[in-house]
Protein backbone atom coordinates (compact mmCIF):
# COMPACT_ATOMS: atom_id res chain seq x y z
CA UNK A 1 3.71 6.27 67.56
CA UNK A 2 5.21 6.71 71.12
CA UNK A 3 5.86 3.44 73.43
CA UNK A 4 2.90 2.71 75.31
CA UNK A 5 3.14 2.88 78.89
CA UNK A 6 2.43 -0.49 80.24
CA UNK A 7 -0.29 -1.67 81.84
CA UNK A 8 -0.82 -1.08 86.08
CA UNK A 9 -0.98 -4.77 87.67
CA UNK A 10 -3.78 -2.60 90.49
CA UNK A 11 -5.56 -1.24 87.71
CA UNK A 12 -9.15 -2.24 86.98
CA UNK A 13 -8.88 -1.00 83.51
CA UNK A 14 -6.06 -2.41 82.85
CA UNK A 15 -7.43 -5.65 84.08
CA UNK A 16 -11.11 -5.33 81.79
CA UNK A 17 -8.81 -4.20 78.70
CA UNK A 18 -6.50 -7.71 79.33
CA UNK A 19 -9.66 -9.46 79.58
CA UNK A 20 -9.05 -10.77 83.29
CA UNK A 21 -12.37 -8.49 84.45
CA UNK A 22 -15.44 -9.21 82.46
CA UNK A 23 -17.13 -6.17 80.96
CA UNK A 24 -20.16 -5.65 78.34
CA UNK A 25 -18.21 -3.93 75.30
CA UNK A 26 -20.01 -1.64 73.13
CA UNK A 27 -17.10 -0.89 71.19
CA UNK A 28 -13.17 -2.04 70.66
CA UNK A 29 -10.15 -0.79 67.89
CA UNK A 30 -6.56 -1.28 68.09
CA UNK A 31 -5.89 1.47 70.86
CA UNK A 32 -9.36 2.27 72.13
CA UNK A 33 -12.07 0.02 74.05
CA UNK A 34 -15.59 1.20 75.08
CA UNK A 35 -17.69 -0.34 77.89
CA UNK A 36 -21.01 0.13 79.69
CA UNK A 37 -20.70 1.50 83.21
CA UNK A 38 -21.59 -0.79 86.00
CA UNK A 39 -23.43 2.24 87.78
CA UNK A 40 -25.07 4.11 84.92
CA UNK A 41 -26.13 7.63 85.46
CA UNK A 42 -28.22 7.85 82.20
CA UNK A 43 -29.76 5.20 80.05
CA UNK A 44 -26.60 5.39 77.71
CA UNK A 45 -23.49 5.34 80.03
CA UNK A 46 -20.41 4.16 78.67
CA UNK A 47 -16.75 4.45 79.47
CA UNK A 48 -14.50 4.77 77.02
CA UNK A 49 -10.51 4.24 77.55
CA UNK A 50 -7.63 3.45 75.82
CA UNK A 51 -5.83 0.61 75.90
CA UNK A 52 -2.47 1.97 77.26
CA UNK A 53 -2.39 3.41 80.79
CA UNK A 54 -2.61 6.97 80.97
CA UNK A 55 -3.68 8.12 84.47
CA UNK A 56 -6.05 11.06 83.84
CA UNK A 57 -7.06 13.53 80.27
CA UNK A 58 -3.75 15.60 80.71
CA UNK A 59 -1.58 13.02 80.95
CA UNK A 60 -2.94 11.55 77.46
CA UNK A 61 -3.23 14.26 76.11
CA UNK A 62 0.56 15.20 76.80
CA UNK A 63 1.67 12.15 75.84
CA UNK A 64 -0.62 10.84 72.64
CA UNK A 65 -2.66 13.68 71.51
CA UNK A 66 -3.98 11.75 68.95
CA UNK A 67 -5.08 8.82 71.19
CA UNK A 68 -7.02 11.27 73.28
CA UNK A 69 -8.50 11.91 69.51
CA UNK A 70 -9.10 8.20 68.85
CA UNK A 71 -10.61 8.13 72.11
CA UNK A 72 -13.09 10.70 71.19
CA UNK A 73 -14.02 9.54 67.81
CA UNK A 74 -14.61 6.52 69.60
CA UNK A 75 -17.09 8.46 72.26
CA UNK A 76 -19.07 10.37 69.32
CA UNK A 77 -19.09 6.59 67.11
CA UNK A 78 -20.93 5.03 70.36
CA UNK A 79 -23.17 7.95 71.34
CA UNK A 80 -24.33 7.84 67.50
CA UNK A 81 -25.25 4.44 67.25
CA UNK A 82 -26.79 4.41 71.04
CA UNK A 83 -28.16 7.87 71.81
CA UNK A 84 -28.78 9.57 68.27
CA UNK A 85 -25.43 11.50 68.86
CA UNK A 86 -27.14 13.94 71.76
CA UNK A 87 -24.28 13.07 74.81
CA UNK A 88 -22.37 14.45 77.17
CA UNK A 89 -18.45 13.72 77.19
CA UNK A 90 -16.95 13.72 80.61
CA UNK A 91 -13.26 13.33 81.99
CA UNK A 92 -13.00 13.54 85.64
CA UNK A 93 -9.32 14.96 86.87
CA UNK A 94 -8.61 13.71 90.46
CA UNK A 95 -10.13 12.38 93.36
CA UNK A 96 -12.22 15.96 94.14
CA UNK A 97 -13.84 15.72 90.53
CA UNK A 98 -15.04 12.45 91.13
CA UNK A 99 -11.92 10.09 89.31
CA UNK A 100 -12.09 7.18 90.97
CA UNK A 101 -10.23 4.76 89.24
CA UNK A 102 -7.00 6.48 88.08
CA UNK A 103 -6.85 5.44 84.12
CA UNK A 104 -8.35 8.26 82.01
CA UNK A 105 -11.39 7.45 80.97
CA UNK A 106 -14.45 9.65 78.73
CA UNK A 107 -18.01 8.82 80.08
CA UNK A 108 -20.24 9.32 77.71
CA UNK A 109 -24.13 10.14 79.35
CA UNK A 110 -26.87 10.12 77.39
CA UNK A 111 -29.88 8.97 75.58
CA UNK A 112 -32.81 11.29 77.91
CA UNK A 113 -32.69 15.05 78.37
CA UNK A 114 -29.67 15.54 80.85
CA UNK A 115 -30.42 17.44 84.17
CA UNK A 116 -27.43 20.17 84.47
CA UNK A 117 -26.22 22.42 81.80
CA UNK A 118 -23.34 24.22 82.38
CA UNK A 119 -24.11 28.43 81.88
């Protein structure tokens, strides 16, 4: 396993993952936590991150490919217990894809019939 970077004292995901920022977990593991969204876009909307700072998909995925995988099982393990396993997985790359806080993080949307579907 790679050294972890360490956490960003301005991050708010840092901050919910050290506990200083209270958040309603769905789902936790050594490297991986999973929270619900405070501005859900679905009736299942949950973030899921890992632990270490990363600041978007690419940069995890360069530097721990298989956290990026723990971070997916971790996606599929909540969308099966809360949405049947019918989701949506989404990573948003920068501030013109919508990233707005700048540790990667998966959203998982679901639990209705999803409006959008990509051609």
């Amino acid at each position: 396993m790679t050294n972890a970077p360490a956490a960003s004292a301005n991050c708010l995901f840092c901050k919910i993952v050290a506990g200083d920022v209270p958040a309603d977990v769905v789902a936790s593991s050594e490297r991986v936590l999973a929270f619900r969204d405070i501005d859900p876009k679905a009736p299942l909307h949950v973030l899921v991150v890992p632990k270490a700072h990363h600041g978007d998909v690419s940069v995890l995925a360069a530097a721990d490919p298989s956290l990026l995988a723990e971070v997916v099982a971790t996606a599929d393990e909540v969308a099966t217990e809360l949405a049947d396993g019918q989701y949506r997985l989404i990573f948003n790359s920068g501030p013109r894809a919508g990233q707005s806080v700048f540790h990667v993080h998966g959203h998982v949307v679901g639990g209705a019939r999803l409006g959008w579907t990509p051609a």
